[in-house]
Protein backbone atom coordinates (compact mmCIF):
# COMPACT_ATOMS: atom_id res chain seq x y z
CA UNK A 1 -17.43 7.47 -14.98
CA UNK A 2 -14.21 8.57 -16.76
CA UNK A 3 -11.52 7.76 -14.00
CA UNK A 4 -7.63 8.55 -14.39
CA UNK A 5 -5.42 6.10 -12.57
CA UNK A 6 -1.84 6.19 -11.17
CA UNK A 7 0.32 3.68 -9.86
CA UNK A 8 -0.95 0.80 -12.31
CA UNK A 9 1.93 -1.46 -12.64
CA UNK A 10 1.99 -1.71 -8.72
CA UNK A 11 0.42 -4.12 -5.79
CA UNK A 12 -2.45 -2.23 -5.39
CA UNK A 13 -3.11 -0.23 -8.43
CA UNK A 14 -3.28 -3.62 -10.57
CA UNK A 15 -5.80 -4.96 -8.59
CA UNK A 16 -7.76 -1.45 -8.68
CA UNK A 17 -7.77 -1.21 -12.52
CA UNK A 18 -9.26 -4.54 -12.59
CA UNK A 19 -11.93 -3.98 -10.39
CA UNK A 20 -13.05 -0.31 -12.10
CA UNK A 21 -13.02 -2.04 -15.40
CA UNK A 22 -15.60 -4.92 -14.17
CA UNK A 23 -17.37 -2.13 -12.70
CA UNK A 24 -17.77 -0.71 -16.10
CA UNK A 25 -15.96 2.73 -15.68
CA UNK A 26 -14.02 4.14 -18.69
CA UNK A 27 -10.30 4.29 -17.57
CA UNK A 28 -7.12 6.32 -18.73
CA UNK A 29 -3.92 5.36 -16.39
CA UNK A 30 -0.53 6.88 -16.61
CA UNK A 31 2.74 4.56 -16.84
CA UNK A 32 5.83 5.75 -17.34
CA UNK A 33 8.06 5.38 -20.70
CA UNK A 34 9.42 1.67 -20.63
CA UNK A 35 7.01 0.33 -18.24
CA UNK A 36 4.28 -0.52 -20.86
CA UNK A 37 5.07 -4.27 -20.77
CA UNK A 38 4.40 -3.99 -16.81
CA UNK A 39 1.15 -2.62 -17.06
CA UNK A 40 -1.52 -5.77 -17.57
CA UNK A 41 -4.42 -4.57 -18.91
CA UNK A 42 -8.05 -5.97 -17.79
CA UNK A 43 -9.42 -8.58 -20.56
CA UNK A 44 -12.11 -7.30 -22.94
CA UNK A 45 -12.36 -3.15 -21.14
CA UNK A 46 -10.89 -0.25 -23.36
CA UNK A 47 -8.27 1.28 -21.03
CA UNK A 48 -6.08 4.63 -22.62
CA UNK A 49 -2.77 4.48 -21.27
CA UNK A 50 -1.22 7.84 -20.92
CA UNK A 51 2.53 7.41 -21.49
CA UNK A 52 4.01 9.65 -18.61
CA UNK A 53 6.02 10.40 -15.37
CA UNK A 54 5.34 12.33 -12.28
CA UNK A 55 8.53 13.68 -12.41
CA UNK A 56 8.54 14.81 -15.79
CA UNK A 57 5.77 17.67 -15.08
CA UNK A 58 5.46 18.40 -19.21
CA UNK A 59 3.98 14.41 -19.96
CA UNK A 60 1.52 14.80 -17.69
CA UNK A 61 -0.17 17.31 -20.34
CA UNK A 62 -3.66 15.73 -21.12
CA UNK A 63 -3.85 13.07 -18.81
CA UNK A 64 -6.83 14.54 -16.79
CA UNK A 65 -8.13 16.10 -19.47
CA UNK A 66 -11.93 15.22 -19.50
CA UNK A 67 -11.83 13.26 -16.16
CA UNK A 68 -14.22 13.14 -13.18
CA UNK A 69 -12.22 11.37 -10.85
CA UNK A 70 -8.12 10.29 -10.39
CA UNK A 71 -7.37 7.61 -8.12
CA UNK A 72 -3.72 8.44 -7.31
CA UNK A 73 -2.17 5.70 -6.02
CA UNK A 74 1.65 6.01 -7.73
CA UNK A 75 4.22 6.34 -4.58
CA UNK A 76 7.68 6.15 -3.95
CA UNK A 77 8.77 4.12 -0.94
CA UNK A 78 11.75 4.59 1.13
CA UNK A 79 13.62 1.95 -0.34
CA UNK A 80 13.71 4.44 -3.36
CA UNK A 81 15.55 7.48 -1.40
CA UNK A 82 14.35 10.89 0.45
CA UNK A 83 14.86 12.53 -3.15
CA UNK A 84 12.52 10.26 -5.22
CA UNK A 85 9.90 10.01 -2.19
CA UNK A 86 9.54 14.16 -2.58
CA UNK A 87 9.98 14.03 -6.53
CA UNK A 88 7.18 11.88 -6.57
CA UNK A 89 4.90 12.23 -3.63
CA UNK A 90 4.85 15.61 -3.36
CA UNK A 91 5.77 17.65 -6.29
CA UNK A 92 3.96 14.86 -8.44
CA UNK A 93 1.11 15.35 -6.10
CA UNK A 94 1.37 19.08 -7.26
CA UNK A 95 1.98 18.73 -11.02
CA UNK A 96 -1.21 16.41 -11.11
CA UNK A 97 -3.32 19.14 -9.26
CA UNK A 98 -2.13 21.72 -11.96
CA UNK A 99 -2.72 19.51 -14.40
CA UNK A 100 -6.38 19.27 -13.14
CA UNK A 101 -6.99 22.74 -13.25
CA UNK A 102 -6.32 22.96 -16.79
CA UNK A 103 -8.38 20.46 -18.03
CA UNK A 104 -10.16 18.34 -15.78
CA UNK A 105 -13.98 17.70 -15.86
CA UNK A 106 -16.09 20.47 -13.82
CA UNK A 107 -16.97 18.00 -10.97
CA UNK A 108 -13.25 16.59 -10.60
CA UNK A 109 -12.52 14.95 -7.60
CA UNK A 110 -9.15 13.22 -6.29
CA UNK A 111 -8.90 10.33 -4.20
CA UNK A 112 -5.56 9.35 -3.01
CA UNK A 113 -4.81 5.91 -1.97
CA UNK A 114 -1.42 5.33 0.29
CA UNK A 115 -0.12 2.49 1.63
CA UNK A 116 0.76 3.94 4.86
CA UNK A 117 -1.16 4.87 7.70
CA UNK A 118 0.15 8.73 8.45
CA UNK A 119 -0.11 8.40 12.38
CA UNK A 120 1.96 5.72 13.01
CA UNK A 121 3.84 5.80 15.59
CA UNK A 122 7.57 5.01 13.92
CA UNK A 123 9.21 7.78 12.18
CA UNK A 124 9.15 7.90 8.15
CA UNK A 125 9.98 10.00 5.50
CA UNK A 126 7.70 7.78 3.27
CA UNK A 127 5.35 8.57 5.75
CA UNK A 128 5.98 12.23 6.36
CA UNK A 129 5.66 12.39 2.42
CA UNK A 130 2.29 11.47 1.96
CA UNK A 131 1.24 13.88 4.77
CA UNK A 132 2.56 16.42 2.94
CA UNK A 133 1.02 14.95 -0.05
CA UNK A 134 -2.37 14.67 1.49
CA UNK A 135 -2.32 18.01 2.32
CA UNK A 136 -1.65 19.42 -0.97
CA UNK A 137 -5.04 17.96 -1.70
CA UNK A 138 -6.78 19.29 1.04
CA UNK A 139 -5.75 22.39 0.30
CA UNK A 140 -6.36 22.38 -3.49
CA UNK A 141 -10.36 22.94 -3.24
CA UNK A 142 -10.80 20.07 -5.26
CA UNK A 143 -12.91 17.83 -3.60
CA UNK A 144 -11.11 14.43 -1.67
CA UNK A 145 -11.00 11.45 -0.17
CA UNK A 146 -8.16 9.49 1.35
CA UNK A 147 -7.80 5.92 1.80
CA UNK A 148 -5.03 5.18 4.02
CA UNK A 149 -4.41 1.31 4.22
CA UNK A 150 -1.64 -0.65 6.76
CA UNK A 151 0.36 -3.27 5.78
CA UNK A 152 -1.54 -4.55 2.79
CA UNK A 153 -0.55 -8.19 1.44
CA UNK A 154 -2.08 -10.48 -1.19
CA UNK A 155 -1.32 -12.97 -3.89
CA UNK A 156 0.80 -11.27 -6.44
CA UNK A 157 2.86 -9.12 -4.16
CA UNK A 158 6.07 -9.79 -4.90
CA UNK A 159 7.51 -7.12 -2.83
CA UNK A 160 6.54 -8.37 1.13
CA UNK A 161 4.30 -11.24 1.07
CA UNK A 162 6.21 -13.47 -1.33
CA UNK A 163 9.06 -13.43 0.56
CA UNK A 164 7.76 -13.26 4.27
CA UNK A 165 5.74 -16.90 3.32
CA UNK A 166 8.96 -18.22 1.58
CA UNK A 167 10.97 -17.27 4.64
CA UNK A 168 8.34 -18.94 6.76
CA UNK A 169 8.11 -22.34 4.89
CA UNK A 170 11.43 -23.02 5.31
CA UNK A 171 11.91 -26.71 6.63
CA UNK A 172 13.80 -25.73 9.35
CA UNK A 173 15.59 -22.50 11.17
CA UNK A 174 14.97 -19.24 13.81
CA UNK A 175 13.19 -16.14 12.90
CA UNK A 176 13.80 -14.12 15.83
CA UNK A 177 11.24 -10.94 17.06
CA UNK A 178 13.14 -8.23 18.94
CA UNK A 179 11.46 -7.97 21.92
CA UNK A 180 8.27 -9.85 23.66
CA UNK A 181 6.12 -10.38 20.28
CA UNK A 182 3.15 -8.67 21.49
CA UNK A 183 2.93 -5.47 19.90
CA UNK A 184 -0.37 -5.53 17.64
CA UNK A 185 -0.03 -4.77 13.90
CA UNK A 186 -2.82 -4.76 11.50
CA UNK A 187 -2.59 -6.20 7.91
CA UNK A 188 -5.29 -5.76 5.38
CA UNK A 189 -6.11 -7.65 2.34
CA UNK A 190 -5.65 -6.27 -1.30
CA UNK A 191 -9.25 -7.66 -1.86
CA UNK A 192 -10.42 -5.44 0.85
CA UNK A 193 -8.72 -2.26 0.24
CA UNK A 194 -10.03 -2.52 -3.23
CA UNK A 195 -13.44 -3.18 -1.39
CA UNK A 196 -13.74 -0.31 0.65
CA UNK A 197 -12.61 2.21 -2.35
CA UNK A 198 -15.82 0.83 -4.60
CA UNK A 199 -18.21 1.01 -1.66
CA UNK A 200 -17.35 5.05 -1.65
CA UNK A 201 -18.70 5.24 -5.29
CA UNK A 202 -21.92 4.61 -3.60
CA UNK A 203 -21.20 6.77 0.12
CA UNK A 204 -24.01 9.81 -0.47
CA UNK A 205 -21.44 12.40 1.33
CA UNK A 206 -18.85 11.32 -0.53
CA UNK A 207 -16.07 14.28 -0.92
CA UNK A 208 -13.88 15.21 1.71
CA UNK A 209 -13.23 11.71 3.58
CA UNK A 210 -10.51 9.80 5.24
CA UNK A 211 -10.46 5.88 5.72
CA UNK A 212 -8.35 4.36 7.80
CA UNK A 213 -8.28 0.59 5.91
CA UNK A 214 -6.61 -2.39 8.44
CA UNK A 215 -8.06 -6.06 9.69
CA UNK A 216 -10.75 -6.00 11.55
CA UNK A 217 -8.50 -5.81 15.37
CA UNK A 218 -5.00 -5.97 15.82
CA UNK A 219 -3.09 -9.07 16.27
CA UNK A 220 0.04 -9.60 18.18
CA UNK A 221 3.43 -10.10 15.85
CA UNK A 222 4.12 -13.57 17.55
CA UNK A 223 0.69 -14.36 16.45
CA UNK A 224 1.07 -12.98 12.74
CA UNK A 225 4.19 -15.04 12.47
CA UNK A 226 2.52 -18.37 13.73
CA UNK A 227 0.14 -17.83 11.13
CA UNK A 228 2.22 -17.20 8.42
CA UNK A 229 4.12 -20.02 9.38
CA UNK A 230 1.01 -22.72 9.41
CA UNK A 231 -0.07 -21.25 6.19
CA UNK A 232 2.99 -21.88 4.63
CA UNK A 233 3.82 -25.67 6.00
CA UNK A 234 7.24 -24.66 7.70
CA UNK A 235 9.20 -26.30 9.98
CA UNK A 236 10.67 -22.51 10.90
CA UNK A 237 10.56 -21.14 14.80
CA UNK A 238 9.91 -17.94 16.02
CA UNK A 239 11.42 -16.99 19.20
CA UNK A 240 11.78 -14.07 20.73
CA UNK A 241 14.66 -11.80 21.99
CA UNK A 242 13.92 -9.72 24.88
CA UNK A 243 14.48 -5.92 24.57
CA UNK A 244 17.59 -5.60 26.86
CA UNK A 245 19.70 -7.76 24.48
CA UNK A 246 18.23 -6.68 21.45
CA UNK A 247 19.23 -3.10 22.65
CA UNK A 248 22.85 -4.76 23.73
CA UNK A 249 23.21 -6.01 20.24
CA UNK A 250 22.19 -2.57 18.65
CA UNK A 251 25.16 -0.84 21.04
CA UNK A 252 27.78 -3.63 19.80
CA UNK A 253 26.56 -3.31 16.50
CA UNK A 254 27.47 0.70 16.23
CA UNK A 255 30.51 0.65 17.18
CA UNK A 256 30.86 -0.20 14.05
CA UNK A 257 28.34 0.23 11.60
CA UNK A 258 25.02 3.29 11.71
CA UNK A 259 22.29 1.34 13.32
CA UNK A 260 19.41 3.98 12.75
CA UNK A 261 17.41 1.31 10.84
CA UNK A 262 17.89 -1.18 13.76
CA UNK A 263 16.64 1.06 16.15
CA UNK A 264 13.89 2.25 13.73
CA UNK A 265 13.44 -1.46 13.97
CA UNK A 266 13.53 -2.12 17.50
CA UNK A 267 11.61 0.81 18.34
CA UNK A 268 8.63 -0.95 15.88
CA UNK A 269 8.23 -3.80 17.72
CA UNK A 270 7.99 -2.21 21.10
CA UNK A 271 4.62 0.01 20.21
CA UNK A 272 1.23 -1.33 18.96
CA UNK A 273 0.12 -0.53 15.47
CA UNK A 274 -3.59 -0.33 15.72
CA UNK A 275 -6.08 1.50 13.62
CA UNK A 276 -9.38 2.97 13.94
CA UNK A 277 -11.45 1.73 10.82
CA UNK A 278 -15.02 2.53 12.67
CA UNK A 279 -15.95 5.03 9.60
CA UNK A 280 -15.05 3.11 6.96
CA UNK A 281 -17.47 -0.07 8.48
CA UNK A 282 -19.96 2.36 9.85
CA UNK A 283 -19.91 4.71 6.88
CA UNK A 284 -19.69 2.02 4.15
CA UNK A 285 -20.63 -1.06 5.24
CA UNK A 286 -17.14 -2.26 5.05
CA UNK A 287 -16.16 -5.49 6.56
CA UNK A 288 -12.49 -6.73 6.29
CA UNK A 289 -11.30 -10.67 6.28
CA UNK A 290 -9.06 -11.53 9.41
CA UNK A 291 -5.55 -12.35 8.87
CA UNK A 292 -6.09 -16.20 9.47
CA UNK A 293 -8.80 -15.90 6.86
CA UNK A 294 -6.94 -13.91 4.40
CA UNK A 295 -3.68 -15.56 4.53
CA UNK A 296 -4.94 -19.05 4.41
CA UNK A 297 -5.88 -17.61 1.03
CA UNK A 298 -3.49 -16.26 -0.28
CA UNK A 299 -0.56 -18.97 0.75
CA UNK A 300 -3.54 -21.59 -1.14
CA UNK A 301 -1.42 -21.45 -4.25
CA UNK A 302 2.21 -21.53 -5.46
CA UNK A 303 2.75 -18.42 -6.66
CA UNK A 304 4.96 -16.87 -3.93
CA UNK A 305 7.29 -20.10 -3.92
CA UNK A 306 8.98 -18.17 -6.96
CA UNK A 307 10.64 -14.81 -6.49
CA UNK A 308 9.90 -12.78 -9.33
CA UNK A 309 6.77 -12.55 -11.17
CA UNK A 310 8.33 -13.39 -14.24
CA UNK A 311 9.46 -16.50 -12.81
CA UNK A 312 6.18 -17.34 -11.52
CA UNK A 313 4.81 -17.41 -14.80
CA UNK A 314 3.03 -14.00 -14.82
């Protein structure tokens, strides 16, 4: 199949471009000017790369031109700002639906694949973003799928799991949890994600579909910590803070500074962050690896001991 990719040079789209190549599919993925040295290109598969930006509308010209399928993947996060997340998620969203109308194979679909799960319970532009995103495509009459993955880790990611098992193998020292620790949060493996979007290649209804993509039941944070922790060797605690001095801290705290983010924070730990994945197992056979399984796995090497990729080698 002739697939168009976005969002290459990330976590997730890296591993994705990988696995469509070994599947045999003919790829064409969009990185933006500069970033060609960031995009790493599967051994021995003819990929096109399509020099462009979402936010420059004009260089998107011919990149769906001829394709049956985009993966869209590309995202801003909210470290990035409330003006990027919109330039990007949404009106990028739009420019690539134009862009599809122009050109794009009769049977184009879109399948969209954000790292956030849209009904959270925490508030989030990022979040709010990609609803809005998701239901540009809805309402585009193209046919769709969405894959909507949680917390997603895996070797290679610089961005959270490199630094949560370097912070956990240190020989000694607190991490402290606001509140009791039992709030349930559900990571998922890279491996997995990329799982569950190749079993829908093969799903017999497959247009107009949402996946919910977590572990296989929710584990509480004290428990995802421990874990990390034994992975990683570390001589770190974890201890807990209970919610009426984590809130007394927050009041202290503004008087001087804006504590949104700390009560963003606080509020995070104090509701449970499980997801409903039924369809994706029921619908495609999909079975994801615990976190105990998964990040045994992933802490098996040294590559998050160094905090860039260059660094690491890479």
């Amino acid at each position: 199949m002739n697939i168009a990719v976005t969002g290459v040079t990330g976590f997730i789209g890296r591993y994705l471009v990988h696995a469509l190549a070994r599947e045999g599919h003919t790829l064409r993925v969009l990185v933006r000017p500069g970033r060609e040295s960031a995009f790493e290109a599967p051994l021995g598969a003819p990929v096109e790369v399509h020099k462009g930006d979402l936010t420059d509308h004009a260089s998107l010209h011919g990149f769906l031109t001829g394709t049956e399928l985009l993966i869209h993947v590309a995202s801003a996060h909210d470290h990035l700002g409330e003006d990027q997340m919109r330039a990007i998620n949404i009106q990028g969203t739009e420019a690539l639906i134009n862009e599809a109308r122009r050109g794009a194979h009769s049977s184009f679909r879109i399948w969209v694949v954000s790292s956030a799960v849209i009904g959270a319970p925490v508030y989030s532009y990022y979040r709010d973003s990609k609803r809005v995103q998701e239901k540009l495509i809805r309402g585009s009459g193209i046919p769709w799928a969405s894959f909507r993955p949680t917390l997603v880790y895996g070797v290679g990611d610089y961005r959270h799991t490199a630094p949560l098992l370097r912070k956990c193998a240190r020989p000694r020292g607190t991490i402290w949890v606001p509140h009791d620790g039992l709030s349930k949060i559900n990571p998922v493996h890279v491996d997995d994600v990329v799982d569950a979007v190749l079993r829908f290649f093969h799903f017999e209804r497959g247009v107009d579909c949402c996946y919910e993509l977590a572990g296989p039941a929710g584990i509480p944070y004290n428990d995802f910590l421990d874990q990390t922790i034994a992975v990683a060797k570390g001589g770190v605690k974890r201890r807990n803070i209970s919610k009426k001095w984590a809130d007394r801290l927050i009041l202290v705290k503004g008087l001087f500074t804006d504590v949104t983010e700390d009560r963003r924070a606080s509020a995070y730990f104090n509701l449970h962050h499980e997801h409903d994945i039924s369809n994706a197992v029921h619908e495609l056979g999909w079975s994801p690896r615990t976190y105990a399984v998964g990040i045994a796995q992933v802490a098996a090497g040294d590559w998050w001991r160094a905090e860039t990729p260059v660094a690491a080698g890479r």
